[in-house]
N, C-alpha and C. Protein backbone atom coordinates (compact mmCIF):
# COMPACT_ATOMS: atom_id res chain seq x y z
N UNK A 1 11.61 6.01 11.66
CA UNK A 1 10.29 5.56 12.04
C UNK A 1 9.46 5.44 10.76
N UNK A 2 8.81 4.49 11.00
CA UNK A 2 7.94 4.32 9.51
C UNK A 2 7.08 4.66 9.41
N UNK A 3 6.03 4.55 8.34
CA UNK A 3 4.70 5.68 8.19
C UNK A 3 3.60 4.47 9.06
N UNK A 4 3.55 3.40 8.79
CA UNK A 4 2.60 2.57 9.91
C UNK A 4 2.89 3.25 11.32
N UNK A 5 4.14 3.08 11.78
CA UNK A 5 4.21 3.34 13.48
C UNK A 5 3.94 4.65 13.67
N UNK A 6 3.98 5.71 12.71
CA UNK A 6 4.22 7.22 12.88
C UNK A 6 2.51 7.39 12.92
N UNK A 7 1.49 6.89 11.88
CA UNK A 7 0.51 7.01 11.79
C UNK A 7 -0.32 6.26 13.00
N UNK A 8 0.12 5.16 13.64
CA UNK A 8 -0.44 4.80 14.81
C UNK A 8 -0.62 5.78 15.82
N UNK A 9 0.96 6.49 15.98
CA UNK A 9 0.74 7.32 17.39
C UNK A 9 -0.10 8.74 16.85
N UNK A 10 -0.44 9.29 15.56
CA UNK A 10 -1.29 10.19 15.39
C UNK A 10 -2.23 9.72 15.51
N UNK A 11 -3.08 8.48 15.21
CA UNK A 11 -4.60 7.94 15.58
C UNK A 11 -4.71 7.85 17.60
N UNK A 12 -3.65 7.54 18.09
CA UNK A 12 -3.71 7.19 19.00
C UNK A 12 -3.66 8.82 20.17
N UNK A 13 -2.79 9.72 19.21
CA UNK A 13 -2.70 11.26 19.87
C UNK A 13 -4.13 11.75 19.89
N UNK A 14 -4.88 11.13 18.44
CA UNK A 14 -6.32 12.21 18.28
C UNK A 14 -7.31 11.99 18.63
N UNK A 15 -7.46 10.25 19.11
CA UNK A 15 -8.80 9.29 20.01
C UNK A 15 -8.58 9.23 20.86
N UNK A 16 -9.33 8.75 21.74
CA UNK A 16 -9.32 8.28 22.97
C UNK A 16 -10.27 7.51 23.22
N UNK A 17 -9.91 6.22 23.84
CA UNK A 17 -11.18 5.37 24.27
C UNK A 17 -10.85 3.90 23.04
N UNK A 18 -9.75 4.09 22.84
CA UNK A 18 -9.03 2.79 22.02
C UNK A 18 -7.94 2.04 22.33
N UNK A 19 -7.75 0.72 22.56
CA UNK A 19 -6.85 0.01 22.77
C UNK A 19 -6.06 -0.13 21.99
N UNK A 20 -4.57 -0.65 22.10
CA UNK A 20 -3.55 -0.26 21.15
C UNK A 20 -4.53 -1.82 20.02
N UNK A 21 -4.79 -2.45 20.22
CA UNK A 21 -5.47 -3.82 18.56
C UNK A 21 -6.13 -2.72 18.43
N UNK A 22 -7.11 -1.86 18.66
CA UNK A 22 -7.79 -1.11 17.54
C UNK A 22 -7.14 0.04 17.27
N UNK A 23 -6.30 0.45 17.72
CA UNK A 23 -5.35 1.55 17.03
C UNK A 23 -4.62 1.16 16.07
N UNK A 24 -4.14 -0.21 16.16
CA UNK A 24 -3.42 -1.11 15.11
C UNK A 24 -4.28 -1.43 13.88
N UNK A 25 -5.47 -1.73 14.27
CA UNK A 25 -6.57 -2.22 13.31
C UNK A 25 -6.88 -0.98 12.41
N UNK A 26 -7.26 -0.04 13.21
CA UNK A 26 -7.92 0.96 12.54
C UNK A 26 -6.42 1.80 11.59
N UNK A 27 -5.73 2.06 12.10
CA UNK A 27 -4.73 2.61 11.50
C UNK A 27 -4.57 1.66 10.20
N UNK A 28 -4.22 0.52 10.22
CA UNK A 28 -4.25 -0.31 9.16
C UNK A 28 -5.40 0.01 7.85
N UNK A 29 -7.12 -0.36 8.41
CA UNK A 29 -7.85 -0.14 7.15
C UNK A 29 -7.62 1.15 6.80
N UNK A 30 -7.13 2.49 6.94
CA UNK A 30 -6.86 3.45 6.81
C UNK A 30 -5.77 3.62 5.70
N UNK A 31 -4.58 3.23 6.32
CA UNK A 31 -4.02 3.02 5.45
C UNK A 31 -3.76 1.47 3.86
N UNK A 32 -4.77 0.78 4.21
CA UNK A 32 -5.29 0.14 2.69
C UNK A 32 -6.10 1.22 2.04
N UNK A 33 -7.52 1.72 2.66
CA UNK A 33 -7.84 2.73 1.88
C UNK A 33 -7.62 3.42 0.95
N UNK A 34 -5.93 3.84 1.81
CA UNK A 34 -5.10 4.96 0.65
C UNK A 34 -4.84 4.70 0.04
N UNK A 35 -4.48 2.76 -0.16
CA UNK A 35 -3.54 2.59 -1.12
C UNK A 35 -1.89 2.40 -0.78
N UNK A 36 -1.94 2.50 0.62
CA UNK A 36 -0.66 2.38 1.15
C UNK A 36 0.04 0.82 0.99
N UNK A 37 1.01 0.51 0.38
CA UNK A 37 1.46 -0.85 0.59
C UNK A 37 3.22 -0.28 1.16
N UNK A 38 3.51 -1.07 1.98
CA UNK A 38 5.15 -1.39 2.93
C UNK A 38 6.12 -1.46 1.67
N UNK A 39 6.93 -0.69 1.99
CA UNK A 39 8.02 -1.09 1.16
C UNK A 39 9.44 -0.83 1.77
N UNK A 40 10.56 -1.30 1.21
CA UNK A 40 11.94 -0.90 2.15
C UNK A 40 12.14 0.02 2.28
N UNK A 41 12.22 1.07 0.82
CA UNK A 41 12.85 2.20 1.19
C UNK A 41 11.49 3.18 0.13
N UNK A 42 11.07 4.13 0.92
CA UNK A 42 10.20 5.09 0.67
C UNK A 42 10.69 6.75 0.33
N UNK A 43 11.23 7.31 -0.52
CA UNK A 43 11.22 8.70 -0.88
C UNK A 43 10.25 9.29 0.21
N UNK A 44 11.50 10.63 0.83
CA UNK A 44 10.55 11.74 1.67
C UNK A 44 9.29 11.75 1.42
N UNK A 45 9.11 12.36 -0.16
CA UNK A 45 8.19 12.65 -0.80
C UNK A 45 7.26 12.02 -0.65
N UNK A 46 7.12 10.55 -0.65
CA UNK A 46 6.07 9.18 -0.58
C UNK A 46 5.73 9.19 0.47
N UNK A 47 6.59 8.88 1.19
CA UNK A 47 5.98 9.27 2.84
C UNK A 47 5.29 10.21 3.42
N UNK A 48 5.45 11.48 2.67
CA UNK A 48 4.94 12.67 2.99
C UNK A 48 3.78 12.80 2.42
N UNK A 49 3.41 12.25 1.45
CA UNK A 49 2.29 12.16 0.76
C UNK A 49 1.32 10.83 0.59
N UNK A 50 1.34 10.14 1.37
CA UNK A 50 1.04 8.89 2.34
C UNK A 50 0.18 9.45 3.62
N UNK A 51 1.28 9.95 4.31
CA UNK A 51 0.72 10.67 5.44
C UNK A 51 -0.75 11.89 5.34
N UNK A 52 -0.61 12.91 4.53
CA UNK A 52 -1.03 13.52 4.29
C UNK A 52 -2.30 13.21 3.78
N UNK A 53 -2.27 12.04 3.05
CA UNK A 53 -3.65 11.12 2.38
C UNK A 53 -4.42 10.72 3.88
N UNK A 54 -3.31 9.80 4.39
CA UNK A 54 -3.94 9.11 5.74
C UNK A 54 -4.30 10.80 6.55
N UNK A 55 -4.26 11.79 6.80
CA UNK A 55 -4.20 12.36 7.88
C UNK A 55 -5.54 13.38 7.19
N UNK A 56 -5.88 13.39 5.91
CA UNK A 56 -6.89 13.61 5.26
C UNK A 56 -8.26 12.65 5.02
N UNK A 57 -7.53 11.71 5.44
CA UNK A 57 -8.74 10.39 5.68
C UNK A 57 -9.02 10.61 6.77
N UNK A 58 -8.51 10.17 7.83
CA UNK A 58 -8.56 10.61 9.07
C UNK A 58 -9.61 11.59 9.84
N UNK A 59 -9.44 12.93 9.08
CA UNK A 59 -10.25 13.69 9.52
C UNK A 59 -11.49 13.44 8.91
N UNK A 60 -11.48 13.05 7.94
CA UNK A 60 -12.75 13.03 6.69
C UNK A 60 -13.75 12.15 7.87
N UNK A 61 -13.34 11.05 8.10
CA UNK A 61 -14.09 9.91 8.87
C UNK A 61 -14.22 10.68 10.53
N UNK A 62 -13.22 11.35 10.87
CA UNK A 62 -13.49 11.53 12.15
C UNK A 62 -13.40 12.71 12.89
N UNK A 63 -14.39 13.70 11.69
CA UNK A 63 -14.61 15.13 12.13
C UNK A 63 -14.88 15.19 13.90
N UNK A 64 -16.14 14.60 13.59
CA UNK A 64 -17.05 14.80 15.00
C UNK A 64 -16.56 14.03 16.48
N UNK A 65 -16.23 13.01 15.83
CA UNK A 65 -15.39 12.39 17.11
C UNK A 65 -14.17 12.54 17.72
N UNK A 66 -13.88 12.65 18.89
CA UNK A 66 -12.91 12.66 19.67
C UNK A 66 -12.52 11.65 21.14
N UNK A 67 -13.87 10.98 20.88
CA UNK A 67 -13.50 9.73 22.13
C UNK A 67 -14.64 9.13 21.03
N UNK A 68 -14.18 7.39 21.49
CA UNK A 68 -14.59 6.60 20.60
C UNK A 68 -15.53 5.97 21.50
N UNK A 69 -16.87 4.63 21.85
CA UNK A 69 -16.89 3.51 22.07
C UNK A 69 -16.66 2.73 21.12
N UNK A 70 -16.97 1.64 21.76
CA UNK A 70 -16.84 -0.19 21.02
C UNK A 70 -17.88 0.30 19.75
N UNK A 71 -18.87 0.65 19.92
CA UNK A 71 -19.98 0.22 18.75
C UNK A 71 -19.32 1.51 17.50
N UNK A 72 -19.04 2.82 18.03
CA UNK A 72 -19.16 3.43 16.84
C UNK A 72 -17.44 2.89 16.63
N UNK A 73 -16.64 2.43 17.29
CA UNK A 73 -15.24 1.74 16.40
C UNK A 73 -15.56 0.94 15.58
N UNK A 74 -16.90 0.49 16.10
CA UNK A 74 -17.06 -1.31 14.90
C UNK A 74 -17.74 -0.40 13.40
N UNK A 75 -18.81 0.50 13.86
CA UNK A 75 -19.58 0.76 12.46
C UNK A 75 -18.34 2.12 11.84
N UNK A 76 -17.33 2.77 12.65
CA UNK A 76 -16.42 3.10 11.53
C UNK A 76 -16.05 1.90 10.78
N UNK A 77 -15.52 1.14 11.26
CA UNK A 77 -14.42 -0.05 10.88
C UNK A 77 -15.34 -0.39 9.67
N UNK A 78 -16.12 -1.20 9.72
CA UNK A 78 -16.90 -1.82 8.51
C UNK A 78 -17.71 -0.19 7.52
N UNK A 79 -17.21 0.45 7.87
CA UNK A 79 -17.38 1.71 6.77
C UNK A 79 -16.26 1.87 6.07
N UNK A 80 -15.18 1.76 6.55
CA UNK A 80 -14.30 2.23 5.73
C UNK A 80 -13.73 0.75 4.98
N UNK A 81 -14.09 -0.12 5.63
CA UNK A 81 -14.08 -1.92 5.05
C UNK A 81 -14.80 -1.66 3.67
N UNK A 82 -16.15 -1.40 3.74
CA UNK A 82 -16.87 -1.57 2.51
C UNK A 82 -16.72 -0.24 1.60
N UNK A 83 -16.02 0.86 1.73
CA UNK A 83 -15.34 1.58 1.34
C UNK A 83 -14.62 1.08 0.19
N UNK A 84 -13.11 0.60 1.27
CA UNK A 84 -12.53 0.05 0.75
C UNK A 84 -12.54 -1.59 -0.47
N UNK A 85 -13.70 -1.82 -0.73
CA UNK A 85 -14.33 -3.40 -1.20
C UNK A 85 -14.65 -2.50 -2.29
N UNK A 86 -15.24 -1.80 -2.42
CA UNK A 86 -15.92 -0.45 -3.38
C UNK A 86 -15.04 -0.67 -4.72
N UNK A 87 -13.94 0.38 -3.75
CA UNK A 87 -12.85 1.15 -4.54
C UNK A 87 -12.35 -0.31 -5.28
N UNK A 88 -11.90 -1.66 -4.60
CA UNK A 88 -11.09 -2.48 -5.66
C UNK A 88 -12.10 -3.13 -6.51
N UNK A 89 -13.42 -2.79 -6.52
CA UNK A 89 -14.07 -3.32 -7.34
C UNK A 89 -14.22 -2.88 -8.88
């Protein structure tokens, strides 16, 4: 299992009130954030420390929440968007 699909079903274990496109979505800017790019073959190690980034992001952004709506999915989303615009700047 790969670190995209593995990291979906942890966003999807820890919210509630998200459809699998924004579990897909959100899991995604999450992992750009980190710095995550796909590759064939990933060392334990990389993966493990991938995860651990994402699962440290994760909480960082989503102490307080545990069920989502539409509006605070959209103003995470474009937080961690312009976040992410930041950092490659």
């Amino acid at each position: 299992m790969g670190v995209r699909l593995r990291m979906r079903i942890f966003v999807r274990d820890n919210l509630s009130g998200l459809n699998d496109k924004d579990v897909e979505s959100l899991t995604d800017l999450i992992l750009n954030a980190i710095g995550y790019s796909p590759r064939f073959f990933m060392s334990v190690s990389e993966i493990d420390k991938f995860e651990n980034r994402f699962k440290d992001k994760f909480s960082e952004i989503f102490k307080e929440h545990k069920t989502m709506t539409r509006y605070d999915f959209f103003l995470i989303k474009k937080k961690i968007e312009s976040e992410s615009v930041l950092l490659k700047a």
